[in-house]
Structure formats: structure tokens, C-alpha cells
Protein backbone atom coordinates (compact mmCIF):
# COMPACT_ATOMS: atom_id res chain seq x y z
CA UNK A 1 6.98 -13.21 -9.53
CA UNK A 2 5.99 -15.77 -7.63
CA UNK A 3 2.07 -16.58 -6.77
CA UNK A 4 2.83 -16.79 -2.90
CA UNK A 5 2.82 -13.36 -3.21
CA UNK A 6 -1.10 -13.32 -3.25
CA UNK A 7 -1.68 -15.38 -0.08
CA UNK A 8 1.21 -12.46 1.38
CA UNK A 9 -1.31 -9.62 0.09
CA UNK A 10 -4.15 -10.97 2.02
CA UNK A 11 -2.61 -12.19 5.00
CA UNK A 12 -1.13 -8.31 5.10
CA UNK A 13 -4.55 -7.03 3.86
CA UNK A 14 -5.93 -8.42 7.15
CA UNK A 15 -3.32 -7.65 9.90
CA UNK A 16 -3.37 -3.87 8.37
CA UNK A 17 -6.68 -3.66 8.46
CA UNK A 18 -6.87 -4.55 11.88
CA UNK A 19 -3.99 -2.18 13.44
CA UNK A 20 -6.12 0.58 12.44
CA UNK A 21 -9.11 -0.47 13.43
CA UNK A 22 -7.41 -1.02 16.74
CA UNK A 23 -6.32 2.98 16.83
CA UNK A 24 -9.40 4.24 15.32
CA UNK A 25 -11.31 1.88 18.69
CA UNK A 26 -8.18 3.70 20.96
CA UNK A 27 -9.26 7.19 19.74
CA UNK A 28 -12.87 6.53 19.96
CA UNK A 29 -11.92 5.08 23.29
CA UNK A 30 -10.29 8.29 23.95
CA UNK A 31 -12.73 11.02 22.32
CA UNK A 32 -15.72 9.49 24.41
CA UNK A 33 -14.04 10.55 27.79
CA UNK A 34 -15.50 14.09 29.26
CA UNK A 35 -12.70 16.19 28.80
CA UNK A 36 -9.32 13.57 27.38
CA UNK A 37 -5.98 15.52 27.56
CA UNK A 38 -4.70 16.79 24.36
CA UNK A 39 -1.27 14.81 24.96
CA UNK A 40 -3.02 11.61 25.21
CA UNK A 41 -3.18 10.57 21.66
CA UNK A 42 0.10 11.44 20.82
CA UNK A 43 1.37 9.95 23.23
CA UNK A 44 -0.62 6.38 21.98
CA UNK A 45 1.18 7.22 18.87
CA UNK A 46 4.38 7.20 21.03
CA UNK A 47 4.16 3.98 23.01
CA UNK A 48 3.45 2.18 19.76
CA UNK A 49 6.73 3.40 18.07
CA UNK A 50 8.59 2.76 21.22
CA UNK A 51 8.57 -1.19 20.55
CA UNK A 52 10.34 -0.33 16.79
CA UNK A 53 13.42 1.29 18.70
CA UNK A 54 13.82 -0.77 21.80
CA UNK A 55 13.77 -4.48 20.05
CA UNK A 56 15.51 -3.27 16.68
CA UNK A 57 18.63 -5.05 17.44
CA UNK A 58 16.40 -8.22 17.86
CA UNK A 59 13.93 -8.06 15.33
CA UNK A 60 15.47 -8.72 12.07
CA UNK A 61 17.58 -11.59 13.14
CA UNK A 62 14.93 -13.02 14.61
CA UNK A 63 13.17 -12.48 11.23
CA UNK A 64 16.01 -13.85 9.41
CA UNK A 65 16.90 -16.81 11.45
CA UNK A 66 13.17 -18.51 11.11
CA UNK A 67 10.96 -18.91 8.58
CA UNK A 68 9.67 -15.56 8.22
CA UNK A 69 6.17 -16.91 6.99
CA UNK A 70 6.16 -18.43 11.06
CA UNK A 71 7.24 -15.05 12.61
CA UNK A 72 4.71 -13.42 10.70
CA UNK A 73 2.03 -15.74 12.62
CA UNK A 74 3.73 -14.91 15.90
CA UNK A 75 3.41 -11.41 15.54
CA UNK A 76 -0.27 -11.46 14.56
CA UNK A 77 -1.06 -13.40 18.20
CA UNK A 78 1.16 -11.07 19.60
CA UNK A 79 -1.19 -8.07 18.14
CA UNK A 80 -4.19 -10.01 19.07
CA UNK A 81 -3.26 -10.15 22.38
CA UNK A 82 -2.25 -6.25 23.00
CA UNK A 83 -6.17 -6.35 21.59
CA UNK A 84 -7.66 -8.50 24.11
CA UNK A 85 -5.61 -6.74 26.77
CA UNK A 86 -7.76 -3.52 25.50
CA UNK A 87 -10.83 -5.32 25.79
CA UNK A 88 -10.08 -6.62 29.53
CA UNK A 89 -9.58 -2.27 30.31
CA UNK A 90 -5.96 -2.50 31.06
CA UNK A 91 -4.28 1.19 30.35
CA UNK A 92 -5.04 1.86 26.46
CA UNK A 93 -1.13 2.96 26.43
CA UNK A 94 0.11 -0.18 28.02
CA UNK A 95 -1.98 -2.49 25.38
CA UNK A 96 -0.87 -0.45 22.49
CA UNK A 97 2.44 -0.94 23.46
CA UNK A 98 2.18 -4.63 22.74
CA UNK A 99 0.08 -4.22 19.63
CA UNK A 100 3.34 -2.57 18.71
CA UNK A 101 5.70 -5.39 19.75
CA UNK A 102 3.55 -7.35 17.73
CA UNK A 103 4.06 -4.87 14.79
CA UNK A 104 7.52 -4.43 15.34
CA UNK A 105 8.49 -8.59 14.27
CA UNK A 106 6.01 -8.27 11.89
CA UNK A 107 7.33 -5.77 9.42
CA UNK A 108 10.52 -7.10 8.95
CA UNK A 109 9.25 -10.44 8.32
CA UNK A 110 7.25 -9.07 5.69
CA UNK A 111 9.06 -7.28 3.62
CA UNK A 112 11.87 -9.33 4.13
CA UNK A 113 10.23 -11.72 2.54
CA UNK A 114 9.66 -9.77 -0.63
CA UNK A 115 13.11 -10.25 -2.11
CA UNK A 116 12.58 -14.43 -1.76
CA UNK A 117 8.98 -13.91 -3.90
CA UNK A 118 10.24 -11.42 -6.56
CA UNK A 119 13.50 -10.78 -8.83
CA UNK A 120 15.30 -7.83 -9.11
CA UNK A 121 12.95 -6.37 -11.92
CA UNK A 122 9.95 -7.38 -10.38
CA UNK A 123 11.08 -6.54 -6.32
CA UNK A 124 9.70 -2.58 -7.11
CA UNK A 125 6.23 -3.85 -8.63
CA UNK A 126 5.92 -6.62 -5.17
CA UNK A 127 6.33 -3.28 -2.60
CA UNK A 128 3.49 -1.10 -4.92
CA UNK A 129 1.58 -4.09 -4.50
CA UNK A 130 1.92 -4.61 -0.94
CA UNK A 131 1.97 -0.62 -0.18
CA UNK A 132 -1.45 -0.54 -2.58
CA UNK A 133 -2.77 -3.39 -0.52
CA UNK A 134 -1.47 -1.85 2.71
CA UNK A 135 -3.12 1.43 1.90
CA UNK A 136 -6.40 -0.66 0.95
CA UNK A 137 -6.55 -1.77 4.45
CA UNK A 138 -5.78 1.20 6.43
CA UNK A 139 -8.52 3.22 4.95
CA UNK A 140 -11.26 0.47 4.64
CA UNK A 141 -9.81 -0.30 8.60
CA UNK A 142 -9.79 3.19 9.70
CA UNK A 143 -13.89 3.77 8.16
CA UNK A 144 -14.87 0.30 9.33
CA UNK A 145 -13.05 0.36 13.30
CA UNK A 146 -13.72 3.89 13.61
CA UNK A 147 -17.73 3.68 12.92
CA UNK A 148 -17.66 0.22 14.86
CA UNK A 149 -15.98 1.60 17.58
CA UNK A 150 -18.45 4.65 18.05
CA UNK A 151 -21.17 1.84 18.18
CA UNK A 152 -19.13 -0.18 20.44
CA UNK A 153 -15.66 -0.16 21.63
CA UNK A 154 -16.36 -4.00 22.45
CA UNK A 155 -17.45 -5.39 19.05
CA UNK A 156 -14.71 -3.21 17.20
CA UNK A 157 -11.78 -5.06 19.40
CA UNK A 158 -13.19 -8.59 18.89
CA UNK A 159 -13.51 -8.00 15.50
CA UNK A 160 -9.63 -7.10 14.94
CA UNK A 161 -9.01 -9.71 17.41
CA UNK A 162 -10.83 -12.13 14.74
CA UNK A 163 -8.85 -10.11 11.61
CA UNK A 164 -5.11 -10.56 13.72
CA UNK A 165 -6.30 -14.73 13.61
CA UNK A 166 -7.47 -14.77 10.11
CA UNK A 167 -4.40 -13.40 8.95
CA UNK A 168 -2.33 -15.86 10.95
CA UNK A 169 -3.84 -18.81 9.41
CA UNK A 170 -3.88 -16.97 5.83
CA UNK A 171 -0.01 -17.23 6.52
CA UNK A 172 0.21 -20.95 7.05
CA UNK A 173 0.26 -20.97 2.73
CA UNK A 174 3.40 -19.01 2.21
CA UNK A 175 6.49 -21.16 1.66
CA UNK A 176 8.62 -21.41 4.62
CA UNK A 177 11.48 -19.08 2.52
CA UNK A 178 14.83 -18.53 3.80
CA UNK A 179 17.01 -18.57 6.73
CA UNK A 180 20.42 -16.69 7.53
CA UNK A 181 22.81 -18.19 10.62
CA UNK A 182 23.29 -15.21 12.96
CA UNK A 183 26.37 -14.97 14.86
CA UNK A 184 26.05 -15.18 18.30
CA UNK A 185 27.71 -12.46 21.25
CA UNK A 186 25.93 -9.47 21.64
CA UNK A 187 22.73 -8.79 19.41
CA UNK A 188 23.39 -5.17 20.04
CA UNK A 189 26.90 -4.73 19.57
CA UNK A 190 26.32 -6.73 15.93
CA UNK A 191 23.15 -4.29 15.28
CA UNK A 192 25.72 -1.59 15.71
CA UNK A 193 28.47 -3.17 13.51
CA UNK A 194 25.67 -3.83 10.74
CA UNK A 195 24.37 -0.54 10.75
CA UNK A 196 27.77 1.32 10.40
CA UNK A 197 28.98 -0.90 7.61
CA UNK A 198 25.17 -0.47 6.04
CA UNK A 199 25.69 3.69 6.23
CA UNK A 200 28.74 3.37 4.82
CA UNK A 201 26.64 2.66 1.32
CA UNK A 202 26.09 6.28 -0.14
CA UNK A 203 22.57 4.51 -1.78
CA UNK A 204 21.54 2.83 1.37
CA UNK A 205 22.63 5.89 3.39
CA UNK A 206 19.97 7.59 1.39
CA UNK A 207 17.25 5.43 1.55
CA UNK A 208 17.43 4.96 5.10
CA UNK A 209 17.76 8.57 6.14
CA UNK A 210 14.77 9.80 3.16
CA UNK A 211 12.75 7.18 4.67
CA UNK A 212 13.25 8.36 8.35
CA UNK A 213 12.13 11.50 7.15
CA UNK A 214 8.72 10.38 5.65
CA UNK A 215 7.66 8.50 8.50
CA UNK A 216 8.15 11.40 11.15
CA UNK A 217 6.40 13.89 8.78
CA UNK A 218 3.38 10.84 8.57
CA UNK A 219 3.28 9.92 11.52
CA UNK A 220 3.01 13.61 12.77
CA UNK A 221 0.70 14.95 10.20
CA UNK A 222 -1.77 12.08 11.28
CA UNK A 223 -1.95 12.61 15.04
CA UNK A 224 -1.85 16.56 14.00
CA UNK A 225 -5.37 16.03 11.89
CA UNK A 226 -7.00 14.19 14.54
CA UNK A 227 -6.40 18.00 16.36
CA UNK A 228 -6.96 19.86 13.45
CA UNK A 229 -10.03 18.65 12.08
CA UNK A 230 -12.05 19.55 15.14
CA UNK A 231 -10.60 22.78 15.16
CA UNK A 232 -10.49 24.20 11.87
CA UNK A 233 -13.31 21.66 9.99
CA UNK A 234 -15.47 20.94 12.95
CA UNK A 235 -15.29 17.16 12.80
CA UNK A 236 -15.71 16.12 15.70
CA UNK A 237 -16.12 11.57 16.34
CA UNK A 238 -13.57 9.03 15.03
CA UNK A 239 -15.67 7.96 11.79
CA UNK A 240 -15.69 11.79 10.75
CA UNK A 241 -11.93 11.98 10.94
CA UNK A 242 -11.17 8.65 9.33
CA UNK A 243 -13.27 9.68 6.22
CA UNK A 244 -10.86 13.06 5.97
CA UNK A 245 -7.71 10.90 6.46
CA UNK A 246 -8.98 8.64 3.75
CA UNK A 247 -7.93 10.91 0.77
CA UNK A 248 -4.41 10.85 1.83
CA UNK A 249 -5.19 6.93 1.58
CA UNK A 250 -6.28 6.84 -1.45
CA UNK A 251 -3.16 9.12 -2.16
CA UNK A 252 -0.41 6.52 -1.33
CA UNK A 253 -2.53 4.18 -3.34
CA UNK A 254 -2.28 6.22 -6.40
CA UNK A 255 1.09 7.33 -5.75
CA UNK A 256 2.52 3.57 -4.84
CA UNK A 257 1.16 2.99 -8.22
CA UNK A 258 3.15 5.17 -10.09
CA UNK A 259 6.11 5.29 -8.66
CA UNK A 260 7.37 1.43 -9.95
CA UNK A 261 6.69 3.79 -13.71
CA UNK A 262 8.50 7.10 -12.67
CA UNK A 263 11.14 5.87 -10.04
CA UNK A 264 12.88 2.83 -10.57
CA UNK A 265 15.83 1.51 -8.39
CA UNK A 266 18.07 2.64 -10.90
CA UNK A 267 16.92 5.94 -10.70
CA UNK A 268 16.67 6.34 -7.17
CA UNK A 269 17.48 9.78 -6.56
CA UNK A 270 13.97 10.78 -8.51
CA UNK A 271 12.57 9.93 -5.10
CA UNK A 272 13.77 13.48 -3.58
CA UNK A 273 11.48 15.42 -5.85
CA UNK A 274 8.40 14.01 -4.03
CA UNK A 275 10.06 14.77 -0.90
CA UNK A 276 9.67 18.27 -1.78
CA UNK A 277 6.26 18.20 -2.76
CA UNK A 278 4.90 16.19 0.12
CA UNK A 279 6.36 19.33 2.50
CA UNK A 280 5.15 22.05 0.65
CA UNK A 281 1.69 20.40 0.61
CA UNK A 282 1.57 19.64 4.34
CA UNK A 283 2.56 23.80 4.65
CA UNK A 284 -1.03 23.76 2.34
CA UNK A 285 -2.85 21.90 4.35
CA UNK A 286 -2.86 24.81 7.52
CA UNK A 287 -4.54 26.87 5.24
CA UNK A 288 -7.39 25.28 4.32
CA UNK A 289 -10.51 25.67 6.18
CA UNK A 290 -12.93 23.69 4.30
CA UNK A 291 -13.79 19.88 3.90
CA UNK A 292 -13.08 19.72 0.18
CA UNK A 293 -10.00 21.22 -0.55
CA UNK A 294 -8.57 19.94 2.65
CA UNK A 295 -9.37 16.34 0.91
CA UNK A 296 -7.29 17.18 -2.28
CA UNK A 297 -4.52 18.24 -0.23
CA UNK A 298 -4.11 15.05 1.29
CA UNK A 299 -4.77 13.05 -2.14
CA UNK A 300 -1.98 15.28 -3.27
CA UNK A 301 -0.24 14.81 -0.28
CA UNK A 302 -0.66 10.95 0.14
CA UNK A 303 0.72 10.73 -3.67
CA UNK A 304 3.52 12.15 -2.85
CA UNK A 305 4.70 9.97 0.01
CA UNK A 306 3.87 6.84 -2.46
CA UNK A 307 6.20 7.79 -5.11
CA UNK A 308 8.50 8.23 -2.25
CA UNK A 309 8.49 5.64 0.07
CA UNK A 310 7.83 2.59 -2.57
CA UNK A 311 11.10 2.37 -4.66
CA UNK A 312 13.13 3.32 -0.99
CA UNK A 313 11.15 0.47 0.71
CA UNK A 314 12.52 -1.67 -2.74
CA UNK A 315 16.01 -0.39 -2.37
CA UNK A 316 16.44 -0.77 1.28
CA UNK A 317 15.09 -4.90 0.96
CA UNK A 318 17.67 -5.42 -2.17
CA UNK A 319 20.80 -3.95 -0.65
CA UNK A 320 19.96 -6.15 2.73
CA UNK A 321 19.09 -9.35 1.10
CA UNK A 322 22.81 -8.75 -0.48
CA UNK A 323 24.41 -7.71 2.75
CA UNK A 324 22.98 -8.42 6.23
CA UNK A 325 19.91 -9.82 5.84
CA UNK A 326 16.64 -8.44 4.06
CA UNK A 327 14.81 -8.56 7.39
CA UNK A 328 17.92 -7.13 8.99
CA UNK A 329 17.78 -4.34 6.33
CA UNK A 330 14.08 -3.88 6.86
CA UNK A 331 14.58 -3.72 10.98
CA UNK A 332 17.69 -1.09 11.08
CA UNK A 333 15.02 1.17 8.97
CA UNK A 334 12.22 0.44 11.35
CA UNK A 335 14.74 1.88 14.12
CA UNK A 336 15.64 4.64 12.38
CA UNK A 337 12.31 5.79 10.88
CA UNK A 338 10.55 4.88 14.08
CA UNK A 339 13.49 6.59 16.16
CA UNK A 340 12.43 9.93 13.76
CA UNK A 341 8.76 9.21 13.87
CA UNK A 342 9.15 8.94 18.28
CA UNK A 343 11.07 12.34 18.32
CA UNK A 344 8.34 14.06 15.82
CA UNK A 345 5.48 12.84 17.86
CA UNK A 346 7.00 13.15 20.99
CA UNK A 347 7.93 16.76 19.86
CA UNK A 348 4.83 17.48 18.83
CA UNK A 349 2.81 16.23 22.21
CA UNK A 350 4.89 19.05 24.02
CA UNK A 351 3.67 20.99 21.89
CA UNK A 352 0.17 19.98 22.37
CA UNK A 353 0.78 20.22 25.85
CA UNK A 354 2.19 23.93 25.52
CA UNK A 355 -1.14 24.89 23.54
CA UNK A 356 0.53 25.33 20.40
CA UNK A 357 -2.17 25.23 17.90
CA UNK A 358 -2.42 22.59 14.88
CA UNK A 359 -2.07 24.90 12.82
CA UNK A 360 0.89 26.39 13.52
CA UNK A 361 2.56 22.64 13.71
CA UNK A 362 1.23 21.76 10.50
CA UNK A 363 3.72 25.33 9.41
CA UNK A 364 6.55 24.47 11.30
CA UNK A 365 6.60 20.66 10.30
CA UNK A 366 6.24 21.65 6.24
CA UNK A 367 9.20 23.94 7.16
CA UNK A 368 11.18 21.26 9.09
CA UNK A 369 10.83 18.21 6.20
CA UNK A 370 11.39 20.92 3.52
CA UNK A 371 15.10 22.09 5.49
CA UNK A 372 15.71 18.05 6.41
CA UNK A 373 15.26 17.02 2.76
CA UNK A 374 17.52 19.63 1.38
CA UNK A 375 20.39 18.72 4.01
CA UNK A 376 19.83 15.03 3.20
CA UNK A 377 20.09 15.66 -0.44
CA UNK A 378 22.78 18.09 -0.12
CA UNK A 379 25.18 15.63 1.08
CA UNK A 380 24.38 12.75 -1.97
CA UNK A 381 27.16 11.89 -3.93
CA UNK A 382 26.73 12.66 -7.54
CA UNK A 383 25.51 10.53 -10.12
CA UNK A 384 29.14 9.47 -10.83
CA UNK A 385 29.86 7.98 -7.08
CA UNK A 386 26.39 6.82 -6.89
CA UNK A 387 25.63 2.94 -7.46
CA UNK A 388 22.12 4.40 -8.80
CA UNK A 389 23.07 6.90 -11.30
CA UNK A 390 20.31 9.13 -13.18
């Protein structure tokens, strides 16, 4: 593997850190108003996904045709600015929105670059390290924003403002990698050809639509806690809620680490079995009513969606850098997953909005990934059509 990878870990260390600093400051932001509308944080949630969808067809060419060390420093100052945009009190939604720009050229730049630092046998170990690292920073930046913030919402955005620069400059020492010649005509016409011919890959059909599936129930389950744990727990500022969501941190952590061990690409249909467990345990989770086991649910929980999402991430990168593109790859999943993660949240702020308790969507989303697994796995080839066979 090669050591480039380290400067990647900390430049990535740093930008994750700060995007959830930056939400933890939005919340606090938000949970310091008299009487904020319970539609409101979803709907943050929302306007940050938007970006994924809207500029997929754009993203991973534009990741593949530079140096994807260089986008990676554009999208940091983009992320930066969505920050100082908070800090100036422009609508909360409408600077999220650009921290999410930002975050949208950002991910496919760096994963894409995984395949150029590490081989086939060592691509699965790179994405634990980089999900482990990823983790890392979205608990320490979800304790450390959210307690800043409820000190002050000022100091908490100039300090991820300060974290978005760092990591730009940490980038400068990454090689300058590859670069793929995109055809020209329409970029969304040649999205649309690239993502038919990628679906038509049983194994990449798969990964795409079990990873679509994990983000929506994540993305759900964390704007459902920030209802629930006031509710059911009594938790009521930003710092007390980021120290709950940290066990399902620490979760992915543990779980990224295994899964290289118990899933490898070549047995990539292992990855449905966590599937499974992550929805039963998110139907756990609505009946809890106590700090403690509500913390080992979400270790449990967060485990679970590491030994899922790590060898799909893998797959997904290997199968583009062969085909269209690995940040092409990585930016058709962003659509998808952030297309399923939109419709989950934006479901789930109707809800809100229609007093439906957080309880009762914690049920009815364990019931919905459970049913949406079982229909994706139904329709897998067997072992015998697969290119992954058990």
C-alpha cells in the first residue's frame, strides 16, 4: 500500500471532523431558538443531500478528469465557505446547502483515489482505514462542535472554518494520481449511459442498491435520535445528544474493522447478513428507555453498518476504476444512496410534521430496511452467475 495513504487519512481526518462540527453548530444553532419547528432539522439533513443528486452527473468526471488530490482542495474551500456563509447569518439551510456542494466533489475524489494508493488485496484494508478514520472524526467532531457550539456558535464555525483549510493544505502531499479523458456532449445523457451499463453488473447492481439502503436507514436513524433522545431519554442540548450518537461511532469503527476479516470482495454477498442485523436493531432501539442500553444498541447497531458498508464501498471503487472511472463509480453511488437517503429524510420530516412520534418511525423504518433488504437479496443471482461467488 502506498504511504500517501497516511497524508489521505489526515487530510480526511480533518475535513470529517469539521462537517460535523458544522451540523452539531447548525443544531445547536437550531435547539437555542424558543420554540424551532420539528421539520427544521430534517429538513438541514435534506438540503445537504440535495447537492449529491443534483451535480451527480458532474461530480465524478470532474473527479476523474483532474488530479483528484486538487479537487479534494477545492471542495474543502468550497465547505469552508458554506461555513463562513453561517457565520455572516445567512439562512442555516441555504449555507448547508453549499457545505454540501462542497461534500458532494469531495467524496468521489476521495475514494476514488483509493484504488491508485492500494492493490486489489490491499483496496478492502485502505476503505477500513479511511471508514475507521472517518468514524474517528465524526465522533471526536460531533463531542468537540457540539460542546463548542453551546459555548458559542461563533468560535465553533471558525474553528471548522480553520479544520476545512488545514485539510486543504494537508492535501498538497498526495501525488497528483490519475486522470481519465471524458467524452464530451451531454454530461447527463453519459451519466445515464454509465449508470445503465454499470446496473447491468449483477455485483455492482448489488453494491449500489445495499449501499442505498444503508445510507437512508443512517441518515434517518440520526435525525430520528436527535427527536428521540429528548423524548424518551430526556437529553435535551447538542453535546448530550452527540455523546449518545457516539456509541454507534464507535460501532462503525469496530465494525469497519472487522469486516476486511469476515467479508472480503470475494465474498461479497456476506455483506447481507449485517443488513439484517442493523434493521432488527434499529426496531430495538424504540424500545429502550434508558441511557445505557440505548448506547449498546447503537454499538451493536453502528457494527453492523461497518461490516456492511466497508467491503461495498471496496467493491463499488474496484469495478469503477475497471469500467467508468473510480470517481465515476464512487459519484453514481453518491446519487443513488443520497437519492434514498433524500426520500427517507424527506419522508420522515412529513412525518415529523404530521406528529408521528420517534418512536413509532424508529418501528416502521426497522420494518422498511428489513422488507428492502430481503427484496434486494431476493433478486441476487446465485453464487454460480455471480462474479463474487461464496
Amino acid at each position: 500500500m502506498n504511504k500517501s495513504i497516511y497524508p489521505l487519512l489526515v487530510a480526511q481526518f480533518l475535513s470529517a471532523f469539521a462537517d460535523n462540527a458544522i451540523l452539531f453548530t447548525v443544531i445547536a444553532m437550531v435547539m437555542q431558538q424558543a420554540e424551532p419547528a420539528s421539520w427544521y432539522v430534517p429538513a438541514l439533513q435534506s438540503v445537504f443531500l440535495v447537492a449529491f443528486v443534483a451535480l451527480a452527473p458532474w461530480a465524478g468526471g470532474f473527479a476523474d478528469s483532474q488530479p483528484k488530490s486538487r479537487v479534494l482542495i477545492i471542495a474543502n474551500l468550497i465547505k469552508a465557505g458554506g461555513a463562513g456563509l453561517l457565520l455572516i447569518k445567512v439562512e442555516p439551510l441555504l449555507a448547508y446547502c453549499l457545505v454540501g456542494v462542497g461534500a458532494t466533489l469531495y467524496s468521489p475524489a476521495k475514494y476514488g483515489i483509493l484504488p491508485e494508493l492500494a492493490g486489489h488485496d490491499a483496496l478492502v484494508k485502505a476503505n477500513s482505514w479511511v471508514e475507521g478514520s472517518t468514524i474517528l472524526a465524526i465522533l471526536t467532531g460531533m463531542l468537540v462542535g457540539a460542546k463548542l457550539a453551546d459555548q458559542s456558535v461563533t468560535w465553533a464555525l471558525l474553528a471548522t472554518i480553520g479544520l476545512y483549510s488545514v485539510s486543504a493544505a494537508t492535501t498538497l502531499f498526495l501525488p497528483t494520481g490519475m486522470r481519465k479523458t471524458i467524452g464530451g456532449g451531454s454530461k447527463i445523457l453519459l451519466f445515464y449511459r454509465e449508470v445503465k451499463d454499470f446496473l447491468s453488473v449483477p455485483r455492482s447492481r448489488f453494491a449500489v442498491l445495499g449501499a442505498s439502503l444503508f445510507w437512508a436507514a443512517a441518515a434517518s436513524v440520526r435525525v430520528i435520535i436527535i427527536a428521540w433522545a429528548p423524548l424518551v431519554l430526556m437529553l435535551h442540548n447538542a453535546s448530550d445528544i452527540a455523546n449518545l450518537t457516539l456509541f454507534l461511532a464507535l460501532g462503525i469503527i469496530a465494525g469497519s474493522a472487522l469486516a476486511p476479516h469476515l467479508i472480503p470482495l470475494e465474498h461479497l454477498r456476506r455483506a447481507r447478513i449485517p443488513a439484517y442485523a442493523m434493521s432488527a436493531l434499529i426496531v430495538s432501539l424504540s424500545f429502550t428507555d434508558a441511557i445505557w442500553p440505548a448506547r449498546g444498541v447503537l454499538f451493536l447497531m453502528g457494527t453492523a453498518g461497518g461490516l456492511f458498508i466497508v467491503p461495498i464501498n471496496a467493491a463499488l471503487q474496484e469495478i469503477g476504476q475497471q469500467s467508468i472511472g473510480s470517481g465515476g463509480a464512487v459519484a453514481m453511488q453518491n446519487f443513488f444512496q443520497n437519492a434514498a437517503m433524500l426520500l427517507a429524510v424527506g419522508c420522515y420530516t412529513l412525518a415529523a410534521a404530521e406528529q408521528v412520534t420517534p418512536v413509532a418511525a424508529l418501528v416502521g423504518l426497522g420494518v422498511i430496511l428489513f422488507t428492502a433488504t430481503t427484496l434486494v437479496v431476493w433478486h441476487l443471482p446465485d453464487s454460480a452467475q455471480s462474479s463474487s461467488p461464496e
